[in-house]
N, C-alpha and C. Protein backbone atom coordinates (compact mmCIF):
# COMPACT_ATOMS: atom_id res chain seq x y z
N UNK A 1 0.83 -1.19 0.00
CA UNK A 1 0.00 0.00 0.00
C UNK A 1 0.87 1.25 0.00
N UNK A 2 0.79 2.69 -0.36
CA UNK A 2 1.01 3.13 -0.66
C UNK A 2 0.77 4.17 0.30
N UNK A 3 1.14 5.18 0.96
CA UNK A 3 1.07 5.32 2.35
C UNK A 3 0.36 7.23 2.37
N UNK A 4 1.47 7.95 0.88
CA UNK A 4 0.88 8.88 0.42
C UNK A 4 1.70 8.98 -0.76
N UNK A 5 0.70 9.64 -1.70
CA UNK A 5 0.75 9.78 -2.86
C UNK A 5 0.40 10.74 -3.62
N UNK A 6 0.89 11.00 -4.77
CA UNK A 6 0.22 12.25 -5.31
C UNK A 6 -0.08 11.38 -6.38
N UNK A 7 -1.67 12.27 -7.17
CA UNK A 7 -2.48 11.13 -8.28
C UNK A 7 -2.44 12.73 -9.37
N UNK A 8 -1.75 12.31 -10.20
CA UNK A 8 -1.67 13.56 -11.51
C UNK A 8 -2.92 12.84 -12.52
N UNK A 9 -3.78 13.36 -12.33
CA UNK A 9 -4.91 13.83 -14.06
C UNK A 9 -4.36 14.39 -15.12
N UNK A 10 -4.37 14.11 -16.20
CA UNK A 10 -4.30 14.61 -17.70
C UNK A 10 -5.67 14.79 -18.15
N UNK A 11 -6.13 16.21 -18.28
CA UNK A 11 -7.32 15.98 -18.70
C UNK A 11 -7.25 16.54 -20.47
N UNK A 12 -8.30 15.88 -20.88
CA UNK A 12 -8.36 16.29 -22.64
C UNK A 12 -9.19 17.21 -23.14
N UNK A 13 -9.87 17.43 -23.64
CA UNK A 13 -11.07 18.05 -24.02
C UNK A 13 -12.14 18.34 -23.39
N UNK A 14 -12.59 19.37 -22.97
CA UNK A 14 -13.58 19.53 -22.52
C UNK A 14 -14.61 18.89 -22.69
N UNK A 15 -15.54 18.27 -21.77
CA UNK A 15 -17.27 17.56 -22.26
C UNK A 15 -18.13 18.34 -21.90
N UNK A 16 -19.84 18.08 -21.84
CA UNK A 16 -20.81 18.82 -21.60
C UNK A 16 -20.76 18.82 -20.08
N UNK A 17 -21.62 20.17 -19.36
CA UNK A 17 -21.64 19.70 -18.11
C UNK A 17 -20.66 19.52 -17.05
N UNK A 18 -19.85 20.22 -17.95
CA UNK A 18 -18.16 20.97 -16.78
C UNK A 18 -17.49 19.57 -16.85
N UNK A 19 -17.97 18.99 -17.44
CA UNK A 19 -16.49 17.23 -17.31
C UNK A 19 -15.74 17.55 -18.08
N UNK A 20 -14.73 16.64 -17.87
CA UNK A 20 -14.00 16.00 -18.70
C UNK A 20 -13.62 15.11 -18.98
N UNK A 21 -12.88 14.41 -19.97
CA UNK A 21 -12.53 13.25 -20.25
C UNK A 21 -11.01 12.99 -19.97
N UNK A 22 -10.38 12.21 -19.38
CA UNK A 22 -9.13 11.68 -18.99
C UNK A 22 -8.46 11.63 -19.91
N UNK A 23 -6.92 11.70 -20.09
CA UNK A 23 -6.43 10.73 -20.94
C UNK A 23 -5.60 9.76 -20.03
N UNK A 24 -5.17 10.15 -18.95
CA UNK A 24 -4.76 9.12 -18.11
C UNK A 24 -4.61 9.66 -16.58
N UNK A 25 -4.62 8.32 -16.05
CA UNK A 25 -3.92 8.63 -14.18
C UNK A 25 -3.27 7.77 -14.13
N UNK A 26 -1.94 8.35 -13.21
CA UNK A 26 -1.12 7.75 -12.84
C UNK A 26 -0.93 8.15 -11.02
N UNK A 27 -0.48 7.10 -10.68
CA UNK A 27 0.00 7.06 -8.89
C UNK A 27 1.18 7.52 -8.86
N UNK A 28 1.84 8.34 -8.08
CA UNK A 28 3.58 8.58 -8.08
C UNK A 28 3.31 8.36 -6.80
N UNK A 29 4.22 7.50 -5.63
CA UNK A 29 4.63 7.64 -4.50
C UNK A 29 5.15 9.04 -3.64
N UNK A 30 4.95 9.34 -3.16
CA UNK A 30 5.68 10.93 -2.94
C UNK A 30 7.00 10.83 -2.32
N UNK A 31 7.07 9.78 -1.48
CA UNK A 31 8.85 9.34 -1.09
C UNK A 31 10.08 9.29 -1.87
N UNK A 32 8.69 8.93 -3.12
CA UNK A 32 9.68 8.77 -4.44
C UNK A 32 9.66 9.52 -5.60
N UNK A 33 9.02 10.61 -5.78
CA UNK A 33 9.29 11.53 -6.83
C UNK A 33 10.67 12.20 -6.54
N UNK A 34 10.88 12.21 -7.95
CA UNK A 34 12.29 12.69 -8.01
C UNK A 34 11.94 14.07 -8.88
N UNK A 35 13.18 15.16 -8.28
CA UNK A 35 13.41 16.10 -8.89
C UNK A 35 14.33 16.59 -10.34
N UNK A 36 14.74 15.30 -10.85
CA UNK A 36 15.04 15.61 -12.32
C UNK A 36 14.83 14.05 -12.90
N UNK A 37 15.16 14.64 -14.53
CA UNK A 37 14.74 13.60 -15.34
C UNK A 37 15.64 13.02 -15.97
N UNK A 38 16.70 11.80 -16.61
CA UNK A 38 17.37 12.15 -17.74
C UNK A 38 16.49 12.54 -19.28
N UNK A 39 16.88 13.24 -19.92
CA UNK A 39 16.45 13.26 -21.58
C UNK A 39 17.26 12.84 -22.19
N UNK A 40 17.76 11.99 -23.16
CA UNK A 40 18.38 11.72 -24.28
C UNK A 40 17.67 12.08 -25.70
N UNK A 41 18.55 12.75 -26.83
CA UNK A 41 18.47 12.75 -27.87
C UNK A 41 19.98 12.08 -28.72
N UNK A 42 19.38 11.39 -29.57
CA UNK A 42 19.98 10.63 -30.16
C UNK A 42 20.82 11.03 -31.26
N UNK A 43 21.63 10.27 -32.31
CA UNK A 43 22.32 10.49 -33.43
C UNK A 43 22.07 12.05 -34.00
N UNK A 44 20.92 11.83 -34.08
CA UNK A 44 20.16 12.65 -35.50
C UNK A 44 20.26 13.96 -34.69
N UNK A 45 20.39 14.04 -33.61
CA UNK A 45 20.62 15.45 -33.11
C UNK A 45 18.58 15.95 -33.17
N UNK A 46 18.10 15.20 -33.15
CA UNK A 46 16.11 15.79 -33.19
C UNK A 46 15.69 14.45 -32.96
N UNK A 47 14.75 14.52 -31.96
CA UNK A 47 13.51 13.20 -31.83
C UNK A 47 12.52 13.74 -31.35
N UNK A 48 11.11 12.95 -31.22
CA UNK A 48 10.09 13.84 -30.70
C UNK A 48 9.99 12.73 -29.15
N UNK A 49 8.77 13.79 -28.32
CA UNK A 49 9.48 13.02 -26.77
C UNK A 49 7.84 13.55 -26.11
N UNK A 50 7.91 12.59 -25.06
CA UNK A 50 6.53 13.01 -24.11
C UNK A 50 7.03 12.56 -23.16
N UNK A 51 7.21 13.26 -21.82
CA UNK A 51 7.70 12.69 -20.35
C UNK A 51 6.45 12.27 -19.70
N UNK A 52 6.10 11.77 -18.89
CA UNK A 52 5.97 10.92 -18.00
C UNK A 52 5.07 12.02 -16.43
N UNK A 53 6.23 13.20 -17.07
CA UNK A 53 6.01 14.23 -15.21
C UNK A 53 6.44 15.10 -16.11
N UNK A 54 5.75 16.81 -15.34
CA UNK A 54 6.35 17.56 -16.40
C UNK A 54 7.28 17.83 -16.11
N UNK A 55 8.37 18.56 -17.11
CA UNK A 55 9.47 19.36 -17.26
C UNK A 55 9.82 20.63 -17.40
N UNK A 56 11.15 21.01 -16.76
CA UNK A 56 11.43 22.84 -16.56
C UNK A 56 12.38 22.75 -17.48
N UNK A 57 12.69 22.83 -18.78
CA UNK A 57 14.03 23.46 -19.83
C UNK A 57 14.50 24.71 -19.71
N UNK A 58 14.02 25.50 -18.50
CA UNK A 58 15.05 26.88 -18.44
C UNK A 58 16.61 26.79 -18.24
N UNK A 59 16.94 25.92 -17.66
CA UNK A 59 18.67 25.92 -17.30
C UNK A 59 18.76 25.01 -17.81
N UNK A 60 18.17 24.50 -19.23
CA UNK A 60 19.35 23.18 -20.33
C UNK A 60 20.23 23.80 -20.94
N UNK A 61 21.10 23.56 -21.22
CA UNK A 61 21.85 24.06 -21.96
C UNK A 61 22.20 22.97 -23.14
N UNK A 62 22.10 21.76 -23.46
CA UNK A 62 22.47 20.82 -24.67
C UNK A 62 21.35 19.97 -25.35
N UNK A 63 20.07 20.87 -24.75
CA UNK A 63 18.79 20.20 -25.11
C UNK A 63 17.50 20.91 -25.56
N UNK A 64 16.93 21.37 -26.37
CA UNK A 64 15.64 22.35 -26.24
C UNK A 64 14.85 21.58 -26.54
N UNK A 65 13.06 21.88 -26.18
CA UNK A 65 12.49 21.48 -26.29
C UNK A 65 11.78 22.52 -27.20
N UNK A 66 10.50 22.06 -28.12
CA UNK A 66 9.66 23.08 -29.21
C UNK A 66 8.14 22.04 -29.47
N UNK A 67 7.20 23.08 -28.97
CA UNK A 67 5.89 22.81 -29.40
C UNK A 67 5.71 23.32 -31.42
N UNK A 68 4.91 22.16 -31.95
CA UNK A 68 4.65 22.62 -32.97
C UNK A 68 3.35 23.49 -33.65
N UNK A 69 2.77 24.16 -34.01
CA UNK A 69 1.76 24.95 -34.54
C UNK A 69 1.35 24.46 -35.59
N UNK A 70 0.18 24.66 -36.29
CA UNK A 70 0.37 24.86 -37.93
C UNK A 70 -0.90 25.45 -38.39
N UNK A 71 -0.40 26.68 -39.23
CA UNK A 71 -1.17 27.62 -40.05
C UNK A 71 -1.46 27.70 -41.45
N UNK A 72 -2.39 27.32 -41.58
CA UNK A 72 -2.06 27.20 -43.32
C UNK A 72 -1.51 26.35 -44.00
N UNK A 73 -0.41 26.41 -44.64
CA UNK A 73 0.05 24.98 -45.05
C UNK A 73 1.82 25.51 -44.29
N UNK A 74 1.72 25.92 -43.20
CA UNK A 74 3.30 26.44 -42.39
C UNK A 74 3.17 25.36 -41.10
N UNK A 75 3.89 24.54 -40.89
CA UNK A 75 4.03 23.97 -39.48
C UNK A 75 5.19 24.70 -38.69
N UNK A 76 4.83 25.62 -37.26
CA UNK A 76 6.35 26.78 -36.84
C UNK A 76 6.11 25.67 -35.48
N UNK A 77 7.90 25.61 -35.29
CA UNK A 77 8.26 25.27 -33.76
C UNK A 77 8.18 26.53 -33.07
N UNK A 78 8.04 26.20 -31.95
CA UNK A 78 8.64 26.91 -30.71
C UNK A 78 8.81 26.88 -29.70
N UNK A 79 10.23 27.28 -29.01
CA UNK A 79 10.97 26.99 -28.21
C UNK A 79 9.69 26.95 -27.16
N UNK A 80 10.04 25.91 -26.02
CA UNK A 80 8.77 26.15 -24.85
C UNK A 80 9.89 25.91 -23.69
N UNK A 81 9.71 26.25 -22.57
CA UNK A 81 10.13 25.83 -21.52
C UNK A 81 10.05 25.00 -20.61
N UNK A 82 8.30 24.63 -20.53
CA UNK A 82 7.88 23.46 -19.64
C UNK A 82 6.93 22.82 -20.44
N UNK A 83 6.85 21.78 -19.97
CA UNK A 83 6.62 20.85 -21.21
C UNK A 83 5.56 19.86 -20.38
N UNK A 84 4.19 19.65 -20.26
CA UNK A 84 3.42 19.75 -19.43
C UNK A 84 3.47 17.82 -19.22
N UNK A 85 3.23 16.92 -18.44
CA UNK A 85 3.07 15.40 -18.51
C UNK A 85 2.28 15.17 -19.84
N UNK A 86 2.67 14.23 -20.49
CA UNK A 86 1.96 13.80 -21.29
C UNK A 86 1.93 14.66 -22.70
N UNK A 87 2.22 16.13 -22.69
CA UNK A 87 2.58 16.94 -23.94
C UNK A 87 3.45 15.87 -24.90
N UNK A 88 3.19 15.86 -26.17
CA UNK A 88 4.05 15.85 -27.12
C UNK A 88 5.28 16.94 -27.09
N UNK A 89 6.58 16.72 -27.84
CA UNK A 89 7.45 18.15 -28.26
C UNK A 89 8.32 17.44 -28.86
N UNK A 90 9.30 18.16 -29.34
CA UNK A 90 10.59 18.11 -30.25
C UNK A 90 11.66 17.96 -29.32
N UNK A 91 12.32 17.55 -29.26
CA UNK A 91 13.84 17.86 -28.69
C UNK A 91 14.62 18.04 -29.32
N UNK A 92 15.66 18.65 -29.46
CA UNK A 92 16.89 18.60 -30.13
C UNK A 92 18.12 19.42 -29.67
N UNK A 93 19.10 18.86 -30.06
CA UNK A 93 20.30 18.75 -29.88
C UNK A 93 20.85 20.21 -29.70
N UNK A 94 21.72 21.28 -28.95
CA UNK A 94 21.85 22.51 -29.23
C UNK A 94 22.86 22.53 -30.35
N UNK A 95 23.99 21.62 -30.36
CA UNK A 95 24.61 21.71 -31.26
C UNK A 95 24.78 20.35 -32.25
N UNK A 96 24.13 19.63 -32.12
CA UNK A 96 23.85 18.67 -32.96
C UNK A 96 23.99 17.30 -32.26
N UNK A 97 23.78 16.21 -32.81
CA UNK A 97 24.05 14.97 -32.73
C UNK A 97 23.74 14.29 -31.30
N UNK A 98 23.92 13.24 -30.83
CA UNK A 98 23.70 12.71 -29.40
C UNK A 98 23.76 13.64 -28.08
N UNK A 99 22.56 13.22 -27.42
CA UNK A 99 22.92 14.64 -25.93
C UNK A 99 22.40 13.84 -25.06
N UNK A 100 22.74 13.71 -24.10
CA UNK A 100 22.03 13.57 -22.82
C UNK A 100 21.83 14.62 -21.69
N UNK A 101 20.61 15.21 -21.12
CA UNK A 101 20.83 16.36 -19.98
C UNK A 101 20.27 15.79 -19.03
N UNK A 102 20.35 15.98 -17.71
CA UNK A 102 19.18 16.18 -16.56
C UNK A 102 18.71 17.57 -16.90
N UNK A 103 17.41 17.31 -16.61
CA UNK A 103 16.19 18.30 -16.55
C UNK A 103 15.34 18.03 -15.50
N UNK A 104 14.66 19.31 -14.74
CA UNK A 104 13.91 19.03 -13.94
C UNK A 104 13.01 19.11 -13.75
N UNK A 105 12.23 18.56 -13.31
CA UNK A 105 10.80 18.20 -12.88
C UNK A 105 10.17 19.76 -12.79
N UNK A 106 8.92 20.16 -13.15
CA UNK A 106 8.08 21.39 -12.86
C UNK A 106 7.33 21.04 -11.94
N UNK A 107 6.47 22.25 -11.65
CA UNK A 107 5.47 21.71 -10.54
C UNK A 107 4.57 21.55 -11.99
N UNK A 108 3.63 21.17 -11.64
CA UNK A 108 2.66 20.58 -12.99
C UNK A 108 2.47 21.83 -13.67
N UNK A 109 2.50 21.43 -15.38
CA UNK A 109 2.32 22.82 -15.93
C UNK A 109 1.00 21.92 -16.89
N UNK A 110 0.56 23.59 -17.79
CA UNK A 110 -0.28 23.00 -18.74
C UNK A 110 0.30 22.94 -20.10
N UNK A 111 -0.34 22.16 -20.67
CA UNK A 111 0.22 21.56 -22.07
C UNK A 111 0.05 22.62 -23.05
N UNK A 112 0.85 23.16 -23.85
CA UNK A 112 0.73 24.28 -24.75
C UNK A 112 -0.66 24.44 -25.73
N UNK A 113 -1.44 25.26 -25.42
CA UNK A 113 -2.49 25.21 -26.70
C UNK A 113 -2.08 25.61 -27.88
N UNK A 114 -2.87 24.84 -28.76
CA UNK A 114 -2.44 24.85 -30.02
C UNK A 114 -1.42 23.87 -30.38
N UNK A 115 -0.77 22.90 -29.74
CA UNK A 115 0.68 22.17 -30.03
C UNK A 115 0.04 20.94 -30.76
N UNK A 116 0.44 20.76 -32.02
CA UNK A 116 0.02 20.11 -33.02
C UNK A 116 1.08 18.44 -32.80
N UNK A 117 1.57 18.75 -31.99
CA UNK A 117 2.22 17.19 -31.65
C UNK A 117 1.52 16.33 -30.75
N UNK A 118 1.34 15.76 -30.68
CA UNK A 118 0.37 14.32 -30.09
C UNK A 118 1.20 13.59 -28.82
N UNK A 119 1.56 13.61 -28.01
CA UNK A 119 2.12 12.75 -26.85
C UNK A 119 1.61 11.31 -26.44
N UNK A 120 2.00 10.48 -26.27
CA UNK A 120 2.08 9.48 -26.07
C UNK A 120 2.83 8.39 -24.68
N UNK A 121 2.15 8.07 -24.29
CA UNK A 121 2.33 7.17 -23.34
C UNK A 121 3.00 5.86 -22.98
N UNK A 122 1.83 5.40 -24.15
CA UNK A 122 1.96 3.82 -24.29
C UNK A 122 2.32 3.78 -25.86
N UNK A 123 2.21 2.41 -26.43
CA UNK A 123 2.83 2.04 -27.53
C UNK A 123 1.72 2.06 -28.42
N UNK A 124 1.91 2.81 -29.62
CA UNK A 124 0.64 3.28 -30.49
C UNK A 124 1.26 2.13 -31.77
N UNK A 125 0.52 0.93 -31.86
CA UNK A 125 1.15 0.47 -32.67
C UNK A 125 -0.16 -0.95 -33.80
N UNK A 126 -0.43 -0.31 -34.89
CA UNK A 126 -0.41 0.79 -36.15
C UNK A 126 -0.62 1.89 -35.56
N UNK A 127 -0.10 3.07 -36.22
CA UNK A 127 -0.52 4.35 -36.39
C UNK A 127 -1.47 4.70 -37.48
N UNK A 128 -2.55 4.88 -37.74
CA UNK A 128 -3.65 5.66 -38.80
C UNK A 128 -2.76 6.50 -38.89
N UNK A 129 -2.94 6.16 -40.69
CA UNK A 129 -2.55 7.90 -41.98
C UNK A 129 -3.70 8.93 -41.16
N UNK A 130 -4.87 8.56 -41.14
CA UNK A 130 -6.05 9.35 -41.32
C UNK A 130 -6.72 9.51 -40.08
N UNK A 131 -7.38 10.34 -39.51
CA UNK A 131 -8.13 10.00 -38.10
C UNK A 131 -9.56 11.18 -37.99
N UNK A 132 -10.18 10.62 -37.85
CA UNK A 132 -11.08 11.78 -37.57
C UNK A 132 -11.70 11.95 -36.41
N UNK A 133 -11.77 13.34 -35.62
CA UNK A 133 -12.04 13.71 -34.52
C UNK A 133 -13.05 14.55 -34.22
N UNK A 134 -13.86 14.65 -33.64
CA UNK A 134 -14.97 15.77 -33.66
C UNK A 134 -15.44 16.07 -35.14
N UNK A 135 -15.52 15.74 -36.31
CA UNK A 135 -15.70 15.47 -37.51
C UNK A 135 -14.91 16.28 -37.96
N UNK A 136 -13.44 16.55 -37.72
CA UNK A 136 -12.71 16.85 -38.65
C UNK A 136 -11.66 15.73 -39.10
N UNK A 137 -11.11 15.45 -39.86
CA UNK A 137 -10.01 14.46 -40.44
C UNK A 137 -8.88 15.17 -40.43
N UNK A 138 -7.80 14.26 -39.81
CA UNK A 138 -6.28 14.71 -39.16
C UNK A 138 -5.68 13.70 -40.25
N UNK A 139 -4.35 14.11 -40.90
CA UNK A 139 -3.21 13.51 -41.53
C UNK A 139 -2.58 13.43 -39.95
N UNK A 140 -1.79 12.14 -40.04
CA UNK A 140 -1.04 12.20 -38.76
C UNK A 140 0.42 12.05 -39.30
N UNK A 141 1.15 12.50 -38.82
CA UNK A 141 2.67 12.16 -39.57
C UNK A 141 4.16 11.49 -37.80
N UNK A 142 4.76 11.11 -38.48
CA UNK A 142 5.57 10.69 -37.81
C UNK A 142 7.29 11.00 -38.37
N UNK A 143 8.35 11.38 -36.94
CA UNK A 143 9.53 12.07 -37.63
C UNK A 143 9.96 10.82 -37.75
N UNK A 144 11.04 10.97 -38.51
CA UNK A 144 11.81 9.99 -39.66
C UNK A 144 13.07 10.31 -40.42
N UNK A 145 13.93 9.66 -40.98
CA UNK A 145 14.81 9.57 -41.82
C UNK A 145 14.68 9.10 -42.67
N UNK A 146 13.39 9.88 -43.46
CA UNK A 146 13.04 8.96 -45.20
C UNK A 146 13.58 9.71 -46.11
N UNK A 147 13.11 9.59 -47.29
CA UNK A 147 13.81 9.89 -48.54
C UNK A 147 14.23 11.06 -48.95
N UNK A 148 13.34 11.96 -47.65
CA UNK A 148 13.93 13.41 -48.09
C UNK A 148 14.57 14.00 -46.74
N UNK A 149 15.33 13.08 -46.16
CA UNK A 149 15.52 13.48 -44.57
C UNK A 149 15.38 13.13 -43.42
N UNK A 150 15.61 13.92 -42.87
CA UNK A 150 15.01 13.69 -41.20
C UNK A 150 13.95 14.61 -41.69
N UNK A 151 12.26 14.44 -41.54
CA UNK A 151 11.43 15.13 -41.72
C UNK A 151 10.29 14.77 -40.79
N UNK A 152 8.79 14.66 -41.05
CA UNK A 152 7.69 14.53 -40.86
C UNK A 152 7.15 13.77 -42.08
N UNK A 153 6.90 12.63 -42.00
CA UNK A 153 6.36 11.64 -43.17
C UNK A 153 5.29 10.59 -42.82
N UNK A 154 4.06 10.88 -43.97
CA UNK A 154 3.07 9.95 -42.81
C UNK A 154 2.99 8.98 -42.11
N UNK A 155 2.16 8.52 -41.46
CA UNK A 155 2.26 7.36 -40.48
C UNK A 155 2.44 6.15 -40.96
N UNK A 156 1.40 5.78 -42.35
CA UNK A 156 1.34 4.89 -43.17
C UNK A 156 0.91 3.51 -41.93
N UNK A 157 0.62 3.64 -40.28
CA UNK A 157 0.73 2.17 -40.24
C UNK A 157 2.01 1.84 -39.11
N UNK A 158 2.48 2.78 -39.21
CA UNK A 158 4.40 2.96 -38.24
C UNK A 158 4.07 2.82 -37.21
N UNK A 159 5.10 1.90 -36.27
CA UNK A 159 4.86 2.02 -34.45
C UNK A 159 5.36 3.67 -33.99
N UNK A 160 4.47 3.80 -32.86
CA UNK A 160 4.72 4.95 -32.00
C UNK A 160 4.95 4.59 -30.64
N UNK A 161 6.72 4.52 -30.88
CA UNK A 161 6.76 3.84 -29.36
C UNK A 161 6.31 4.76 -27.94
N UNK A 162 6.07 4.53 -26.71
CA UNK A 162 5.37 5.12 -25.45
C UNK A 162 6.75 6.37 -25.45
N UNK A 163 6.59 7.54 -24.72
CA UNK A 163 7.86 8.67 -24.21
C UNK A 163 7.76 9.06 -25.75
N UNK A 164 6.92 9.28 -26.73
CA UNK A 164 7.65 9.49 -28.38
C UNK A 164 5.65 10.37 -28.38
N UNK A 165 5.90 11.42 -29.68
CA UNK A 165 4.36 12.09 -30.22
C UNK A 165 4.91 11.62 -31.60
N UNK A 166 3.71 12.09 -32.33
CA UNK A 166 3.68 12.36 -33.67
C UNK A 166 3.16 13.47 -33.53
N UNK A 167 3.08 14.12 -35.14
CA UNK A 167 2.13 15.33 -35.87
C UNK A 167 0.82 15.10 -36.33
N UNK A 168 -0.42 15.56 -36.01
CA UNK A 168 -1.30 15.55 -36.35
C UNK A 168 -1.72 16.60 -36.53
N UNK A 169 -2.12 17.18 -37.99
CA UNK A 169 -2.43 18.01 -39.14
C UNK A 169 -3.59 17.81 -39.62
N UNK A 170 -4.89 19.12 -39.66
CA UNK A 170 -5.66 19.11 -40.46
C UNK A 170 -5.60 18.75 -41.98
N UNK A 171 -6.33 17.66 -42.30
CA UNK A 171 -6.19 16.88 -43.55
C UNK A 171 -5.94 17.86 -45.02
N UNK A 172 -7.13 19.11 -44.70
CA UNK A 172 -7.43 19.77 -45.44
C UNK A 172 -5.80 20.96 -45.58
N UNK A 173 -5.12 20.82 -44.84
CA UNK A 173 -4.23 21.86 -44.66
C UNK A 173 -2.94 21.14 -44.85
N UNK A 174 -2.55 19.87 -45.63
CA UNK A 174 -1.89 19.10 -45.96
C UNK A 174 -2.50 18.08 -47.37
N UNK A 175 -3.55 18.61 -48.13
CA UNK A 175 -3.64 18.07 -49.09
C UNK A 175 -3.09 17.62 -49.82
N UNK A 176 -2.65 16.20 -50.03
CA UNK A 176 -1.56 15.24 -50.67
C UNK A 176 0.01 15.71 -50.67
N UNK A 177 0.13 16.49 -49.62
CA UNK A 177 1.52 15.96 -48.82
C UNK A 177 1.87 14.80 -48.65
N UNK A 178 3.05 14.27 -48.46
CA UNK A 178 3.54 12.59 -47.93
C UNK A 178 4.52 12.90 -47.06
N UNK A 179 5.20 14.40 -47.02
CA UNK A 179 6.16 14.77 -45.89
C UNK A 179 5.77 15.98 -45.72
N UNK A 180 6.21 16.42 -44.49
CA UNK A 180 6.61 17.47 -43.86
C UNK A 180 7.90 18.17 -43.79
């Protein structure tokens, strides 16, 4: 048993009637929360990432984190600082290639509105090209090293391993794109 604890909510979308809908709970022990995290980014110097607990990136120095947007047919990063549980984001490298930092824990923040990256938990495995939500249809894309890069290229079907987002893009605002 668990003696005390803190219980973090992720909540999603608003419902009727002041609810909401979950996307998850988790138990943390409180004896045992810890005040930093490791992050790794890999080779490619860019991966996309969802922690677990949120995160403070003000004093990284070999790591940033970036929520994505998208307007029109423009997808813009930007730099964020805390990076809320369960947020999708970018990481990457300050000066390129493999990094590892400690980063530390926030007190709970909220997840950037508007951040067109998807966070992930558990293991999303197919990924839907296509998805539709509230009756709009999302292209979902996933980063990669395909034919034109390290880019954004659709899902086609790809695992999304747990700690990892994808991009999810209004369909209509990516009309027969295959990358990003």
């Amino acid at each position: 048993l668990v003696e005390e604890a803190t219980i973090v909510l992720k909540a999603a979308g608003q419902g009727g009637n002041n609810s909401r809908t979950l996307d998850y709970i988790y138990i943390q022990k409180t004896d045992e929360a810890t005040t930093t995290q490791n992050v790794t980014v890999g080779t490619n110097g860019i991966a996309t990432y969802t922690p677990s607990v949120a995160l403070d990136f003000t004093n990284a120095t070999n790591i940033k984190a970036y929520t994505a947007t998208v307007s029109e047919t423009t997808v813009t990063l930007t730099e964020t600082k805390t990076v809320a549980a369960g947020e999708g984001v970018i990481i990457k490298s300050v000066n390129g290639g493999e990094k590892n930092e400690t980063i530390a824990v926030a007190n709970p923040a909220t997840a950037t509105e508007g951040n067109a990256l998807v966070g992930t938990l558990v293991d999303i495995d197919p990924l839907a090209t296509d998805a539709t939500i509230n009756e709009v249809t999302y292209t979902n894309y996933i980063l990669n090293n395909g034919s034109n890069g390290i880019g954004f290229y659709k899902a086609n079907g790809k695992k999304v391993a747990a700690g990892k987002a994808y991009l999810r893009v209004p369909a209509e605002k990516v009309a027969g794109a295959k990358a990003l």
